[in-house]
N, C-alpha and C. Protein backbone atom coordinates (compact mmCIF):
# COMPACT_ATOMS: atom_id res chain seq x y z
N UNK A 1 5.70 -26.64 -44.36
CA UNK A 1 5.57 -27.37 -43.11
C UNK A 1 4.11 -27.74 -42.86
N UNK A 2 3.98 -28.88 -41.65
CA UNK A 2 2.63 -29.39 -41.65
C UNK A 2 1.86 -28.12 -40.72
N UNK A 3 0.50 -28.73 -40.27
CA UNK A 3 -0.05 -27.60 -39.36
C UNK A 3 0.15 -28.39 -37.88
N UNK A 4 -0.04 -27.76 -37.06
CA UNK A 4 0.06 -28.12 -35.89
C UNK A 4 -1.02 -28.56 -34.65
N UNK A 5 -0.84 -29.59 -34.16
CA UNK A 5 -2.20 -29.94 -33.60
C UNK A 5 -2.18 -29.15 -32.03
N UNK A 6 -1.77 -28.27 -31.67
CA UNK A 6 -1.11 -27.29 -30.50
C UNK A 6 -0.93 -25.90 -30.58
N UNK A 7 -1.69 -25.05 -29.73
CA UNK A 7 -0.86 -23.69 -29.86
C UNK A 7 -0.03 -23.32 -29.02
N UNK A 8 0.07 -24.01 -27.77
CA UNK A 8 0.64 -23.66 -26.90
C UNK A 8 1.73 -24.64 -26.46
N UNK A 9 3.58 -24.22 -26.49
CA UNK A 9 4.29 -25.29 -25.41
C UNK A 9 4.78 -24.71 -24.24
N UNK A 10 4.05 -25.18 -23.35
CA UNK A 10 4.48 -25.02 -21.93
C UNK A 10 5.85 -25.65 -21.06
N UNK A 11 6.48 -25.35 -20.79
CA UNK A 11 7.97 -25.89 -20.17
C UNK A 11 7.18 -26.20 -18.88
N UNK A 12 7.34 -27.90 -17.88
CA UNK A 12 7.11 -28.38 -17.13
C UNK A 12 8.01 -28.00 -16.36
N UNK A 13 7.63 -27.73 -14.70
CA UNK A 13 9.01 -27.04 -13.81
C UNK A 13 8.64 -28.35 -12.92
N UNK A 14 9.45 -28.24 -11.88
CA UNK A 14 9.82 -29.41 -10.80
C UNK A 14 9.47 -28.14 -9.62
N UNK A 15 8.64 -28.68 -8.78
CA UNK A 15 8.76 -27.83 -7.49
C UNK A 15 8.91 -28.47 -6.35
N UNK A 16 8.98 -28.11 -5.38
CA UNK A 16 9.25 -28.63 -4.39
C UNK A 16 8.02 -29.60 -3.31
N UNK A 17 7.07 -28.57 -3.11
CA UNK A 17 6.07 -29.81 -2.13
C UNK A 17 4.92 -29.98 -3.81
N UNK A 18 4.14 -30.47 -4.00
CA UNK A 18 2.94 -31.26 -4.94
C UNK A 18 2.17 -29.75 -4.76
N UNK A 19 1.49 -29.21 -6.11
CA UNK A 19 0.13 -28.84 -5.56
C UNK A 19 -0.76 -29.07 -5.56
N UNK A 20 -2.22 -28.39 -4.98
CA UNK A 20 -3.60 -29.30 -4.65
C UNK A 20 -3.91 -29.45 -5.82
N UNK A 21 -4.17 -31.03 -5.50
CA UNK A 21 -4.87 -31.41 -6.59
C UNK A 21 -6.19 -32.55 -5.88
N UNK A 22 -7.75 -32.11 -6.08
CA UNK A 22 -8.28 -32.66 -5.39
C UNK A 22 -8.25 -34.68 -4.83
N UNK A 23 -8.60 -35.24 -3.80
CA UNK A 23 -8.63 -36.73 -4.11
C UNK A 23 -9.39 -37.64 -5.26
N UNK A 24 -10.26 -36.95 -5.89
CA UNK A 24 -11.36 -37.50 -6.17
C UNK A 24 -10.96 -37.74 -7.84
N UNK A 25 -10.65 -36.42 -8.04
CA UNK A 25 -9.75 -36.41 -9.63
C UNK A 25 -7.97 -36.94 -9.23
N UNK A 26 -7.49 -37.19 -8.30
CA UNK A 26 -6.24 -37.76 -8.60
C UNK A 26 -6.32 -39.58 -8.44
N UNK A 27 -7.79 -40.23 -8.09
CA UNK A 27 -8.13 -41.38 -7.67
C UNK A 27 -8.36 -41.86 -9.49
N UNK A 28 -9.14 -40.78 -9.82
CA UNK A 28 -9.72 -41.04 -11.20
C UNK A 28 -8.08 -41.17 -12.54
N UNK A 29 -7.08 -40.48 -12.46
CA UNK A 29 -6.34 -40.43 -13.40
C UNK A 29 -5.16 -41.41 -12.82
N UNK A 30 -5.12 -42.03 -11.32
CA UNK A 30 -4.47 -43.58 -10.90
C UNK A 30 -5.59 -44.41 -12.15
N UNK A 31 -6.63 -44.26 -11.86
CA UNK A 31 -7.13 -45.42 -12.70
C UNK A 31 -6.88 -45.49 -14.20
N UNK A 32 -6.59 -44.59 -14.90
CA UNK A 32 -6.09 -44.48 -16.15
C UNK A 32 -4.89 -44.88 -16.42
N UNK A 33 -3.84 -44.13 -15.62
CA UNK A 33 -2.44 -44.22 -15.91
C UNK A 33 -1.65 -44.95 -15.22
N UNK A 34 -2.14 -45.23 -13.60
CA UNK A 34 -1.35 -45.79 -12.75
C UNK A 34 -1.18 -45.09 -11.74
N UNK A 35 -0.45 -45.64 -10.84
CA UNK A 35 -0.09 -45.34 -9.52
C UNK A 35 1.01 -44.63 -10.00
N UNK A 36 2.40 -44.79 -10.22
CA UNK A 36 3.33 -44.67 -10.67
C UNK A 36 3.07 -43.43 -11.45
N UNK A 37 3.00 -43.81 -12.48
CA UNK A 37 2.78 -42.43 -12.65
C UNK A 37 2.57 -41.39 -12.25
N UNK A 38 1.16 -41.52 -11.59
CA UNK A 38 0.55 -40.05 -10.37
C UNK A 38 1.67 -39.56 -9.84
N UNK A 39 2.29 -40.70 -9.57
CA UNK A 39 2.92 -39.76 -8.70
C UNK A 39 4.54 -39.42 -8.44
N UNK A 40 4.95 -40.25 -9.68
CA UNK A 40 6.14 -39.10 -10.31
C UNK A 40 5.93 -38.00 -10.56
N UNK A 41 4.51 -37.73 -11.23
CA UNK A 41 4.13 -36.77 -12.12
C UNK A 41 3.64 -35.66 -10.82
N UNK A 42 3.04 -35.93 -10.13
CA UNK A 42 2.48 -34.88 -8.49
C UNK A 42 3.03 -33.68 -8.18
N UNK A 43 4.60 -33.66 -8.53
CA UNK A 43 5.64 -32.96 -8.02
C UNK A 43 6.24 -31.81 -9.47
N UNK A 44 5.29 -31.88 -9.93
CA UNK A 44 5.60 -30.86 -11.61
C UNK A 44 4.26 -30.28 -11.53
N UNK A 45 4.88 -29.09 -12.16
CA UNK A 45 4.09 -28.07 -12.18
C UNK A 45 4.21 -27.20 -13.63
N UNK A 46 3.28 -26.71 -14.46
CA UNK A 46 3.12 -25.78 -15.46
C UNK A 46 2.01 -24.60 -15.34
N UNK A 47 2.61 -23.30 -15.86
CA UNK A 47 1.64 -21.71 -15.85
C UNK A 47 0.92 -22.47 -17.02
N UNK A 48 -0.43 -22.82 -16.63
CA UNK A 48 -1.70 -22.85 -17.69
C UNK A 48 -1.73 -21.58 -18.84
N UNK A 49 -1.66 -21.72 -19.36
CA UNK A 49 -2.13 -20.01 -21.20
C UNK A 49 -3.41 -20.50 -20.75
N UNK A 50 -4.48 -21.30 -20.21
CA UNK A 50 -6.07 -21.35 -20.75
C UNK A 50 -6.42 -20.79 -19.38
N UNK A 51 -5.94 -21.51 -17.85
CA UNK A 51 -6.44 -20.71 -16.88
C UNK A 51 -5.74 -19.38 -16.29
N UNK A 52 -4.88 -19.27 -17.08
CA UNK A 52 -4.11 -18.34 -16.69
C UNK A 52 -3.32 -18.22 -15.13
N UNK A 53 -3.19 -19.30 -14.56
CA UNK A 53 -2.44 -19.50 -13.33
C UNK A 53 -1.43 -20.71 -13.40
N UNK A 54 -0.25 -21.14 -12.33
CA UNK A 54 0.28 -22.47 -11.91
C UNK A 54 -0.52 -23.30 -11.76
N UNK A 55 -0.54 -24.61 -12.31
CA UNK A 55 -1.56 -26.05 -11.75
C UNK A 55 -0.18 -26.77 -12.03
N UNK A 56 -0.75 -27.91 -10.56
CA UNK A 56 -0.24 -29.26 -10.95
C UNK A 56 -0.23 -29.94 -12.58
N UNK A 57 0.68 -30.51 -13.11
CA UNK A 57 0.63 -31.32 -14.23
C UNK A 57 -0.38 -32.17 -13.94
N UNK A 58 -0.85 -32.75 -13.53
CA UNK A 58 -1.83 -33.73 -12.90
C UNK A 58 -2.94 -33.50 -13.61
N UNK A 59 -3.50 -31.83 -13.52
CA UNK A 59 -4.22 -31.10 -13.51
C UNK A 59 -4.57 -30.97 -15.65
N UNK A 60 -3.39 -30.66 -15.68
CA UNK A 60 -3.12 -30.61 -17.15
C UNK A 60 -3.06 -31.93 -17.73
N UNK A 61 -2.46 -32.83 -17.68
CA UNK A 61 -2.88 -34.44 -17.93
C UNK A 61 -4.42 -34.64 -18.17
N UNK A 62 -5.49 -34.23 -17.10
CA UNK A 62 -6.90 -34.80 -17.67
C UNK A 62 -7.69 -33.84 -17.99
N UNK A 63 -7.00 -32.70 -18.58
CA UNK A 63 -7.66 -31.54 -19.40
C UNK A 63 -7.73 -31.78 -20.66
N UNK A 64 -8.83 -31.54 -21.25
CA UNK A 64 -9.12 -32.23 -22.89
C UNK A 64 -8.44 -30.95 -23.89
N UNK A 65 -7.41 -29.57 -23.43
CA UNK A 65 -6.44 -29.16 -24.24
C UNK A 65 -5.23 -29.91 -24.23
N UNK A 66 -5.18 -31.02 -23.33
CA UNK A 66 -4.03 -31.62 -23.45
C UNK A 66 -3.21 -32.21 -24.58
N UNK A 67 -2.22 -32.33 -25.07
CA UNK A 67 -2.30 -33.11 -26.77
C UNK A 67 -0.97 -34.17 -26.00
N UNK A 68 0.13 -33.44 -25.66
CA UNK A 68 1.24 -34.34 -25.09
C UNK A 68 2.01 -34.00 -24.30
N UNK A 69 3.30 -34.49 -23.79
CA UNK A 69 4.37 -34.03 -22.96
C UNK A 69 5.70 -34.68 -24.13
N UNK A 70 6.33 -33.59 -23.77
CA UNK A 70 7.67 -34.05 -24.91
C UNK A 70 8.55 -33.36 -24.45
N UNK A 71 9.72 -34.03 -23.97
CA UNK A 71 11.17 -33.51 -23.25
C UNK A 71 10.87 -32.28 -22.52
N UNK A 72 9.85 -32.57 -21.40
CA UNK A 72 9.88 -31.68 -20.39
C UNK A 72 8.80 -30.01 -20.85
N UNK A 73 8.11 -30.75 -21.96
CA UNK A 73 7.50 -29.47 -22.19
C UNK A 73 6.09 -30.18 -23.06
N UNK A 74 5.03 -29.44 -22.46
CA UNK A 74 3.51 -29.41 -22.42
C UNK A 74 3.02 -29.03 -24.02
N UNK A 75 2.81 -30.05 -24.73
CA UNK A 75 2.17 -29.01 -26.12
C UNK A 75 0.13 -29.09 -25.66
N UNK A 76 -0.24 -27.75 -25.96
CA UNK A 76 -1.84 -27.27 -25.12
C UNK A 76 -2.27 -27.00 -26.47
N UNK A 77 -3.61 -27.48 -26.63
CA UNK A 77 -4.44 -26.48 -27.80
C UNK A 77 -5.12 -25.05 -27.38
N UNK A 78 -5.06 -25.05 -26.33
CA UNK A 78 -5.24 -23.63 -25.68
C UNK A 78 -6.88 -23.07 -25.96
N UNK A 79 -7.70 -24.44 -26.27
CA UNK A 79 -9.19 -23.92 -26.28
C UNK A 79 -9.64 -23.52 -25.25
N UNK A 80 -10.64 -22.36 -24.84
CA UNK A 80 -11.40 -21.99 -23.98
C UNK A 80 -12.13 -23.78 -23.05
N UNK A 81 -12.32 -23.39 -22.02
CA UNK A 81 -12.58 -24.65 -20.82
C UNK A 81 -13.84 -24.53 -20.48
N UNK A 82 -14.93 -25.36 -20.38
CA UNK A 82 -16.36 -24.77 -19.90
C UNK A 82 -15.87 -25.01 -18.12
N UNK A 83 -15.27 -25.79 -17.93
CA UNK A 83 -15.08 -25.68 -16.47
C UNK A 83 -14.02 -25.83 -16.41
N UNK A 84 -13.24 -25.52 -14.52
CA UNK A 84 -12.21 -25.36 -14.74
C UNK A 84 -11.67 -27.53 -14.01
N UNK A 85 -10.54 -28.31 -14.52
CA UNK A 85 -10.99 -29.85 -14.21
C UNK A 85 -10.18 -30.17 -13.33
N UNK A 86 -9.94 -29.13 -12.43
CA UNK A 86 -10.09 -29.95 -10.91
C UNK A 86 -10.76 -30.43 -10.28
């Protein structure tokens, strides 16, 4: 088998209200992806392996462990973060 560009797959959950995710970084990833997007996406949530807590997907989207989303689940390279990119 090949090697894998991911160590980590995270299962994306649906919650109920959005969590914080600041204005300033959710203004910045409308400009990338869209409106639409943001904010289908607002209302999902994944347990980070790198910060070790719940974040918005939002959150995980403009994190540079990000690699993809595939049928509801997060593949992470799970490198250490110099900051955290909220």
């Amino acid at each position: 088998m090949g090697s894998t560009d991911h160590r980590y797959e995270v299962p994306v959950e649906k919650v109920q209200r959005a969590l914080k995710v600041s204005k300033e970084y959710k203004e910045k990833l409308k400009q990338l992806y869209g409106n639409k997007v943001v904010s289908k996406f607002s209302k999902d949530a994944v347990d980070c392996p790198v910060l070790g807590k719940k974040v918005s997907f939002l959150v995980c989207l403009g994190c540079p462990n990000y690699v993809r989303r595939f049928k509801g689940v997060v593949h992470c390279k799970g490198e250490p973060l110099s900051e955290e990119p909220t």
